[in-house]
PDB file of N, CA and C in Angstrom:
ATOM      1  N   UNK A   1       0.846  -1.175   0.000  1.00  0.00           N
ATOM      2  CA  UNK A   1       0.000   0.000   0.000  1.00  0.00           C
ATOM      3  C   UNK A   1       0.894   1.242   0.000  1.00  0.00           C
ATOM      4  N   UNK A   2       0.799   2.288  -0.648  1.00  0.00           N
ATOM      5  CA  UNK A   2       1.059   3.504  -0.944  1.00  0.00           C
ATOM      6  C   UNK A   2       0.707   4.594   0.115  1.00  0.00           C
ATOM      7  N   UNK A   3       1.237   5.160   0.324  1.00  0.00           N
ATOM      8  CA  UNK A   3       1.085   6.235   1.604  1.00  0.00           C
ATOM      9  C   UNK A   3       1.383   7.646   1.489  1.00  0.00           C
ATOM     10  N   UNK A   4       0.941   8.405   1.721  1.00  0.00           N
ATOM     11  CA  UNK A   4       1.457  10.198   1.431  1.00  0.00           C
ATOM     12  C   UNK A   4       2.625  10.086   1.041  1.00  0.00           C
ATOM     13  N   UNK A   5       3.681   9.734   2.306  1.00  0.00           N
ATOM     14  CA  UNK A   5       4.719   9.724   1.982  1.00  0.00           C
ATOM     15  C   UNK A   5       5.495   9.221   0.679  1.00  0.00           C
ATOM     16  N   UNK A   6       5.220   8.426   0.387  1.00  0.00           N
ATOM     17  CA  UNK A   6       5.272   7.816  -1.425  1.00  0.00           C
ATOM     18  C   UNK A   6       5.213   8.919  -2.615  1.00  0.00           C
ATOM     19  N   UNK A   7       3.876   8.854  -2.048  1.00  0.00           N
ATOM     20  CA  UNK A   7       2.755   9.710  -3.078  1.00  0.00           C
ATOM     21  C   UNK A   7       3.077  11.532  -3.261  1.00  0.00           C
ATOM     22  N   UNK A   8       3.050  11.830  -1.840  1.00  0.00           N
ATOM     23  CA  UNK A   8       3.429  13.183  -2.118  1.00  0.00           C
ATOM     24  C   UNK A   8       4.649  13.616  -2.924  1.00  0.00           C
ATOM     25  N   UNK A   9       5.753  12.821  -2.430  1.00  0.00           N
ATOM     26  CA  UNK A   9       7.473  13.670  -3.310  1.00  0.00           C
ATOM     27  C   UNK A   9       7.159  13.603  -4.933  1.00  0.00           C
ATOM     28  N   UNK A  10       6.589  12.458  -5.218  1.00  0.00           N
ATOM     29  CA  UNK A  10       6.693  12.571  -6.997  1.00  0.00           C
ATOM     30  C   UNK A  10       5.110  13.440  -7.384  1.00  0.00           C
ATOM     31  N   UNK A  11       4.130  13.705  -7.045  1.00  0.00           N
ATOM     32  CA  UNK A  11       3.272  14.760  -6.978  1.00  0.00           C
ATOM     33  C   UNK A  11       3.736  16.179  -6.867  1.00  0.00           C
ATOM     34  N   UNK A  12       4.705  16.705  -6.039  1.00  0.00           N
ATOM     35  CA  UNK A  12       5.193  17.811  -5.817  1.00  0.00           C
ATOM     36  C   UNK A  12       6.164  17.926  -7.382  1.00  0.00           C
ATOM     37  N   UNK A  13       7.321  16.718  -7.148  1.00  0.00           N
ATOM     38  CA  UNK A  13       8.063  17.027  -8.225  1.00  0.00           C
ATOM     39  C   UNK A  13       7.446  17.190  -9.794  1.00  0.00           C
ATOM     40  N   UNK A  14       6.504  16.397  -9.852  1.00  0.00           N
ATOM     41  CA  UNK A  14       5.736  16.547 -11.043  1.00  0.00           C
ATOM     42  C   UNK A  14       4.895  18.042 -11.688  1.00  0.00           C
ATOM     43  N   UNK A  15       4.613  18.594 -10.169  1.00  0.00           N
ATOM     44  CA  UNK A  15       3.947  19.850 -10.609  1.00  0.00           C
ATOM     45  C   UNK A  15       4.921  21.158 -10.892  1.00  0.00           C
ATOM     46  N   UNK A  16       6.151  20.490  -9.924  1.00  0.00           N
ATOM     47  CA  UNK A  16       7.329  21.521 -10.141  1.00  0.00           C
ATOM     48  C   UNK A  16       7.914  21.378 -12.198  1.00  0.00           C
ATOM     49  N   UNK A  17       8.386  19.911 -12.154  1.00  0.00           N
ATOM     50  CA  UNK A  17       8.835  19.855 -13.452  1.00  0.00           C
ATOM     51  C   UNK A  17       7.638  20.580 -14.505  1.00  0.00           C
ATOM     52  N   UNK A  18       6.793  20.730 -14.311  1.00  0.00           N
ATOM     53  CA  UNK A  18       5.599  21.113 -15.374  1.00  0.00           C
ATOM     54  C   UNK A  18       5.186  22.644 -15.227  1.00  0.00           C
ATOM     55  N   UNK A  19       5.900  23.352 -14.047  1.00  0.00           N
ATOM     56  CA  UNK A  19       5.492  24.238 -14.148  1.00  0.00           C
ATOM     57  C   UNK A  19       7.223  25.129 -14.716  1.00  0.00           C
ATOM     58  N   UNK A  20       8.260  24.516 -13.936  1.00  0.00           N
ATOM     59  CA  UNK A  20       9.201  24.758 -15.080  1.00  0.00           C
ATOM     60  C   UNK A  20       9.336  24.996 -16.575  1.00  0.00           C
ATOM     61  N   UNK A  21       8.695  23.804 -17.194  1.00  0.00           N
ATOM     62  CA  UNK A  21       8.300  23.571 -18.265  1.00  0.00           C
ATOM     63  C   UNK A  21       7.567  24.499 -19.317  1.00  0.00           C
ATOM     64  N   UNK A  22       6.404  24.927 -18.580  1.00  0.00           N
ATOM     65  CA  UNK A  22       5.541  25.841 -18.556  1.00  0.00           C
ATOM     66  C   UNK A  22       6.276  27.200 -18.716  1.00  0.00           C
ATOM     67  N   UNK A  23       7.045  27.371 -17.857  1.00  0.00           N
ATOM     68  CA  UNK A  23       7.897  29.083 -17.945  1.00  0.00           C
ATOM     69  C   UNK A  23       8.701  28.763 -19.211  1.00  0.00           C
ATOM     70  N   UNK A  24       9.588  28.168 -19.245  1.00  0.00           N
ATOM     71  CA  UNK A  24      10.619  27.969 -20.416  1.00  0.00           C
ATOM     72  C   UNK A  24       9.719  27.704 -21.739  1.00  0.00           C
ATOM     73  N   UNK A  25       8.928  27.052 -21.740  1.00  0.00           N
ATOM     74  CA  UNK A  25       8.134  27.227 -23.076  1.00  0.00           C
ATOM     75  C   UNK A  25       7.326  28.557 -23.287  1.00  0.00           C
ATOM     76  N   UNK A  26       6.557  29.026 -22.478  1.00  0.00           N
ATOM     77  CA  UNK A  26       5.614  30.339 -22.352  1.00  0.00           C
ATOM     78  C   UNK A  26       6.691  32.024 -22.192  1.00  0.00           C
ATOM     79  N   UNK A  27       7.630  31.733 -21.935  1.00  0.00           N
ATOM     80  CA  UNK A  27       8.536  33.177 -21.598  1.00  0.00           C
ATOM     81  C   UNK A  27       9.741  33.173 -21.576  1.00  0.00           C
ATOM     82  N   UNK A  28      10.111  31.872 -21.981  1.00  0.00           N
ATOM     83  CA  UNK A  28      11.716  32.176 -22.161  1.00  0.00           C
ATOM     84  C   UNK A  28      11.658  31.749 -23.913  1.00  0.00           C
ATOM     85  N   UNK A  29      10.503  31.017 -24.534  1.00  0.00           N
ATOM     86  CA  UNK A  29      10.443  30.724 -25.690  1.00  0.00           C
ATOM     87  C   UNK A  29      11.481  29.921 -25.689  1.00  0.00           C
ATOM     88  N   UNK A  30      11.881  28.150 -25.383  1.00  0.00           N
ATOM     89  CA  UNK A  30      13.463  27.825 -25.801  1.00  0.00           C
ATOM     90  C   UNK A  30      12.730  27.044 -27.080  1.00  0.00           C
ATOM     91  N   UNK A  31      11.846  27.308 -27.506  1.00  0.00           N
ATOM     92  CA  UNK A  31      11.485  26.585 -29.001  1.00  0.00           C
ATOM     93  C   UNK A  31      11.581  27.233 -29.794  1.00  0.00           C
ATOM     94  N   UNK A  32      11.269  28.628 -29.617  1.00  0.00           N
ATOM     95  CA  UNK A  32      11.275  29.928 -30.683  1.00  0.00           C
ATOM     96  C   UNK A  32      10.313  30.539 -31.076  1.00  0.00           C
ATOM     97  N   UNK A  33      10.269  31.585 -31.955  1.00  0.00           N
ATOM     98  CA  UNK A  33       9.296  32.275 -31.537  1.00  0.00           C
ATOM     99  C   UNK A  33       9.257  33.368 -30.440  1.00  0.00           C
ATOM    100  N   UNK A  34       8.433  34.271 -31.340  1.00  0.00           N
ATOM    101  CA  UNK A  34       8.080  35.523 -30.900  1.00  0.00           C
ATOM    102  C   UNK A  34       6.700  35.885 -31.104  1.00  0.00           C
ATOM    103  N   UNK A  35       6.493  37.368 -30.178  1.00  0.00           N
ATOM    104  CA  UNK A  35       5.160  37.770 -29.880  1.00  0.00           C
ATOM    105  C   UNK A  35       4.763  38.053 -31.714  1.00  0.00           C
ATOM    106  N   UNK A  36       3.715  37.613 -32.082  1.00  0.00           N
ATOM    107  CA  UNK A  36       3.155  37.842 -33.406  1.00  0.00           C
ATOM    108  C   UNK A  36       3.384  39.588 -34.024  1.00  0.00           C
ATOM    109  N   UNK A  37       3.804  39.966 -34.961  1.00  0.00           N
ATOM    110  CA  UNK A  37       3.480  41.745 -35.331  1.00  0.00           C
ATOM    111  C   UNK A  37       1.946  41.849 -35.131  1.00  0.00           C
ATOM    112  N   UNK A  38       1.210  41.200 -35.427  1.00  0.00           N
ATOM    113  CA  UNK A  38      -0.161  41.882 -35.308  1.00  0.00           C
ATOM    114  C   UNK A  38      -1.050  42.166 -33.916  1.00  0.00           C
ATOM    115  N   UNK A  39      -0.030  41.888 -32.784  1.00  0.00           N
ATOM    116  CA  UNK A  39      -0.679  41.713 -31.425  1.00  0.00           C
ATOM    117  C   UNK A  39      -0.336  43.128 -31.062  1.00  0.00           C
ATOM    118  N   UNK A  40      -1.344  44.446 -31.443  1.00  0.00           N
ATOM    119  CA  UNK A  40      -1.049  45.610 -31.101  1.00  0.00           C
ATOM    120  C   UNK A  40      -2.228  45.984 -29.958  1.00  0.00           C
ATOM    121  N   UNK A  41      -2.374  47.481 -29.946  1.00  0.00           N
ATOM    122  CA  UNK A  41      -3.393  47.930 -29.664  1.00  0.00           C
ATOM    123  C   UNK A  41      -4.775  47.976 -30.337  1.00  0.00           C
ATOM    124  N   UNK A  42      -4.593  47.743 -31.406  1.00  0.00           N
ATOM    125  CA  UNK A  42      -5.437  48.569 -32.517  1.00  0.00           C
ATOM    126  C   UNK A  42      -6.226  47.074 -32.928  1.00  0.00           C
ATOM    127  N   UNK A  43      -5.589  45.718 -32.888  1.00  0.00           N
ATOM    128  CA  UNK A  43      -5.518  44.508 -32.718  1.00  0.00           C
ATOM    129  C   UNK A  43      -6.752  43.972 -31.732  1.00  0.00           C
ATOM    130  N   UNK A  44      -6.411  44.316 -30.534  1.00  0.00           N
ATOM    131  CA  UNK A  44      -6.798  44.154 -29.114  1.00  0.00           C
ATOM    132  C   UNK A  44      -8.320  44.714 -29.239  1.00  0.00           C
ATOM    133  N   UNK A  45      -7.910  45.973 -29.421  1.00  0.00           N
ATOM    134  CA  UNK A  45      -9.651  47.098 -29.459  1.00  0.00           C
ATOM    135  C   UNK A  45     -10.352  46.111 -30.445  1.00  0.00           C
ATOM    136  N   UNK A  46     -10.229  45.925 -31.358  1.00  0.00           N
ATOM    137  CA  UNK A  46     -10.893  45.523 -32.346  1.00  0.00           C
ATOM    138  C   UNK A  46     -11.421  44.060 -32.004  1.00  0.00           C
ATOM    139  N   UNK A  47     -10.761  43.500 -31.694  1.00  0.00           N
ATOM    140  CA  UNK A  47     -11.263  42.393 -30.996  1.00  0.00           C
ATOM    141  C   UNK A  47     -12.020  41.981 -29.628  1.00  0.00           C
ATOM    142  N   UNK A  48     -11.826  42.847 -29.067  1.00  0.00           N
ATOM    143  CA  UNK A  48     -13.105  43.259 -27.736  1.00  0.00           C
ATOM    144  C   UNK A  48     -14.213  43.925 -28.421  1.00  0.00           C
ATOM    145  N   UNK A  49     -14.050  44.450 -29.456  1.00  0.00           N
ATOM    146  CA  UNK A  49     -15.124  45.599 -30.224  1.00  0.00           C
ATOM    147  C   UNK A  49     -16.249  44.070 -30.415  1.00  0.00           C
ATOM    148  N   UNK A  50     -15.272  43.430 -31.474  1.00  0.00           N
ATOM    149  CA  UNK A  50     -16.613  42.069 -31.946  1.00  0.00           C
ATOM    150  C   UNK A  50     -16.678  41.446 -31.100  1.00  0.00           C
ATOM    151  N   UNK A  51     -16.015  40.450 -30.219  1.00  0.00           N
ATOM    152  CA  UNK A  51     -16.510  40.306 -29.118  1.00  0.00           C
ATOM    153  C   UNK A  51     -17.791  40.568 -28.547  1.00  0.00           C
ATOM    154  N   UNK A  52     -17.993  42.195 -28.164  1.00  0.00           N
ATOM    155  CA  UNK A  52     -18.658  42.644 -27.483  1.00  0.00           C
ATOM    156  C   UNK A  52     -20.339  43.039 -28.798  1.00  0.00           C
ATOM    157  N   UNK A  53     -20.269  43.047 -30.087  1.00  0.00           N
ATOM    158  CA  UNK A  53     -21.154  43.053 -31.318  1.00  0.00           C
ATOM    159  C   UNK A  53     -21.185  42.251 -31.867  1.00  0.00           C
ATOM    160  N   UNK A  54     -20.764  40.976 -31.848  1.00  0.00           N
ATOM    161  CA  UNK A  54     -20.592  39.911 -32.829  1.00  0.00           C
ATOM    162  C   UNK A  54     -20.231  39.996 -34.025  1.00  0.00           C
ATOM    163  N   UNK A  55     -19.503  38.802 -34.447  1.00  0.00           N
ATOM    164  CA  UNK A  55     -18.998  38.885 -35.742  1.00  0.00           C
ATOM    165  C   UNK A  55     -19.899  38.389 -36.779  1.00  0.00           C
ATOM    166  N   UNK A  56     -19.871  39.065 -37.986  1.00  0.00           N
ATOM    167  CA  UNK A  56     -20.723  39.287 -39.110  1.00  0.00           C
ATOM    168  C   UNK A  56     -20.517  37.885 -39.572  1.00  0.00           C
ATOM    169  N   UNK A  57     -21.996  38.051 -40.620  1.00  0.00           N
ATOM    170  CA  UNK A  57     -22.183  36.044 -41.006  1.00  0.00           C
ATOM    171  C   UNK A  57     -22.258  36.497 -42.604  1.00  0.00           C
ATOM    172  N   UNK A  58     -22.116  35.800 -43.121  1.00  0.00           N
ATOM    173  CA  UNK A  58     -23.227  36.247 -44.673  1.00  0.00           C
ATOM    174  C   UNK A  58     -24.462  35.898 -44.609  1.00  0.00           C
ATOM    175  N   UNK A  59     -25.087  34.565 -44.158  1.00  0.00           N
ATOM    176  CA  UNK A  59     -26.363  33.445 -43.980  1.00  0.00           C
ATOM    177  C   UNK A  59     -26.852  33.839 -43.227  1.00  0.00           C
ATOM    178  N   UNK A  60     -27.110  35.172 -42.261  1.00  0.00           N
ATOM    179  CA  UNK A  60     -27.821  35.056 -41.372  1.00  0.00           C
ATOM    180  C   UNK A  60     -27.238  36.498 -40.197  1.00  0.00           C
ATOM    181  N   UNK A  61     -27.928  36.498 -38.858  1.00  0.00           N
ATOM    182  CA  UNK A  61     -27.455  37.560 -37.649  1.00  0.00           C
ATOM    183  C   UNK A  61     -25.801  37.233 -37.762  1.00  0.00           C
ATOM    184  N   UNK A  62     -25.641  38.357 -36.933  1.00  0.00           N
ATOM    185  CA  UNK A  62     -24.340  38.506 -36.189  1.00  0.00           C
ATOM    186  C   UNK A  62     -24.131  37.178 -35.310  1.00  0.00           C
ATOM    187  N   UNK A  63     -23.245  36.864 -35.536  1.00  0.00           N
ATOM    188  CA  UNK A  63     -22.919  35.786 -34.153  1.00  0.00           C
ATOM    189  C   UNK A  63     -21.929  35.957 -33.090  1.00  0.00           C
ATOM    190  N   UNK A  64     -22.706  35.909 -31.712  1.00  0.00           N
ATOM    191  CA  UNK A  64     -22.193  36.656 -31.040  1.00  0.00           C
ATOM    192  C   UNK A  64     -21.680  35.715 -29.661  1.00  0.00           C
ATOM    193  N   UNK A  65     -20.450  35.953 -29.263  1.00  0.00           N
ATOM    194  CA  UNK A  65     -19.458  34.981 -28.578  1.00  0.00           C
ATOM    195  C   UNK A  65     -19.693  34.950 -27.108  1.00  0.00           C
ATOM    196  N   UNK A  66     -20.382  35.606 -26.529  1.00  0.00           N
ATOM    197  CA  UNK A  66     -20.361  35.740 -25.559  1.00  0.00           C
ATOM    198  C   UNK A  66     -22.003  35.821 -25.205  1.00  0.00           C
ATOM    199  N   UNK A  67     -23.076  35.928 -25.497  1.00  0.00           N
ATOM    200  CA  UNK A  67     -24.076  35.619 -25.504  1.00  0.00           C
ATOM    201  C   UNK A  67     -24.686  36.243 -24.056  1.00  0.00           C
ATOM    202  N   UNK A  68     -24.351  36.337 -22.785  1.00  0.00           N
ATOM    203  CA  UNK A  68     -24.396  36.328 -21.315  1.00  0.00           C
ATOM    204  C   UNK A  68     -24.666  37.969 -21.520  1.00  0.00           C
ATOM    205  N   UNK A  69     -23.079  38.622 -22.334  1.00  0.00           N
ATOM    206  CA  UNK A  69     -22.669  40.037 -22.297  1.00  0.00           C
ATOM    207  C   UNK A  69     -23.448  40.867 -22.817  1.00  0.00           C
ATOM    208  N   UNK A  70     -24.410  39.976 -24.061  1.00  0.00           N
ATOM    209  CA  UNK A  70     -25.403  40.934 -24.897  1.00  0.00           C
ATOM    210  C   UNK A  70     -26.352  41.912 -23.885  1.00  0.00           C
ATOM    211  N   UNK A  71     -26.666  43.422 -24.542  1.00  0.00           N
ATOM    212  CA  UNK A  71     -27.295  43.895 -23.719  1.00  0.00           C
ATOM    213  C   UNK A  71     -28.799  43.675 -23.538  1.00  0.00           C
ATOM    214  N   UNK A  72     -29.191  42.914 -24.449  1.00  0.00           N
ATOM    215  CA  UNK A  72     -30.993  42.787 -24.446  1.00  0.00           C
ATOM    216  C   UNK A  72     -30.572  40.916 -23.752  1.00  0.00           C
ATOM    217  N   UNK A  73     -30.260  40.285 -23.045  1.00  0.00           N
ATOM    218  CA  UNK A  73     -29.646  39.585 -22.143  1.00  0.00           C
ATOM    219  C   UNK A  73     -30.667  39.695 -20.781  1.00  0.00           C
ATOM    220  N   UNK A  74     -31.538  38.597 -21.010  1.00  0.00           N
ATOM    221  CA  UNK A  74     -32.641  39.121 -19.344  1.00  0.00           C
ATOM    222  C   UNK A  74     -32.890  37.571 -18.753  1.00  0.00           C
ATOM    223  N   UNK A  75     -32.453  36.884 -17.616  1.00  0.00           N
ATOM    224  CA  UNK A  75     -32.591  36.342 -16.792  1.00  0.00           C
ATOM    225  C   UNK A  75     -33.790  35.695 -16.018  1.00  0.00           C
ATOM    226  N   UNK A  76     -34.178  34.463 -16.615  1.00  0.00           N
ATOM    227  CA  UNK A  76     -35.430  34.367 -16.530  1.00  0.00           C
ATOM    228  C   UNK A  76     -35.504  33.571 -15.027  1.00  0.00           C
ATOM    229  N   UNK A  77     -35.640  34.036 -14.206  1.00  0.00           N
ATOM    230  CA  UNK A  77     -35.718  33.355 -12.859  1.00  0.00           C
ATOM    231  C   UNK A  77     -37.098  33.431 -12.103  1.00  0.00           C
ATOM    232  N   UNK A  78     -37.565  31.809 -12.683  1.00  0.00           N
ATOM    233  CA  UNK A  78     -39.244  32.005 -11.854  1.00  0.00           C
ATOM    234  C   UNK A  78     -39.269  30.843 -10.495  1.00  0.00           C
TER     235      UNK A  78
END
């Protein structure tokens, strides 16, 4: 039978190695790669803009991503 003691050291080490992992892939980039050119401001706005209006269809309404955020959005609690 298996006991904390077992169980815990390779649980700890596991979350450590993965969160290592995690930094060196996410911010040190050792694969490569860089932040995209198109990740600006102008980028950002525009994309909270549809977000927040939905993005255009040809077939039909706007489709809209967030659904909760819309302002005609009413809570039917009986």
């Amino acid at each position: 039978m298996l006991g904390p003691a077992k169980i815990l050291p390779g649980l700890i080490g596991s979350f450590a190695f993965a969160g290592v992992f995690w930094h060196l892939t996410r911010n040190v980039k050792i694969f490569g790669g860089t932040i995209p050119h198109t990740n600006t401001k102008e980028w950002a706005a525009e994309t909270e803009r549809r977000i927040d209006h939905g993005w255009t269809r040809e077939g039909g309404p706007p489709t809209v991503l967030n659904p909760i955020s819309r302002q005609n959005y009413k809570l039917n609690i009986d």
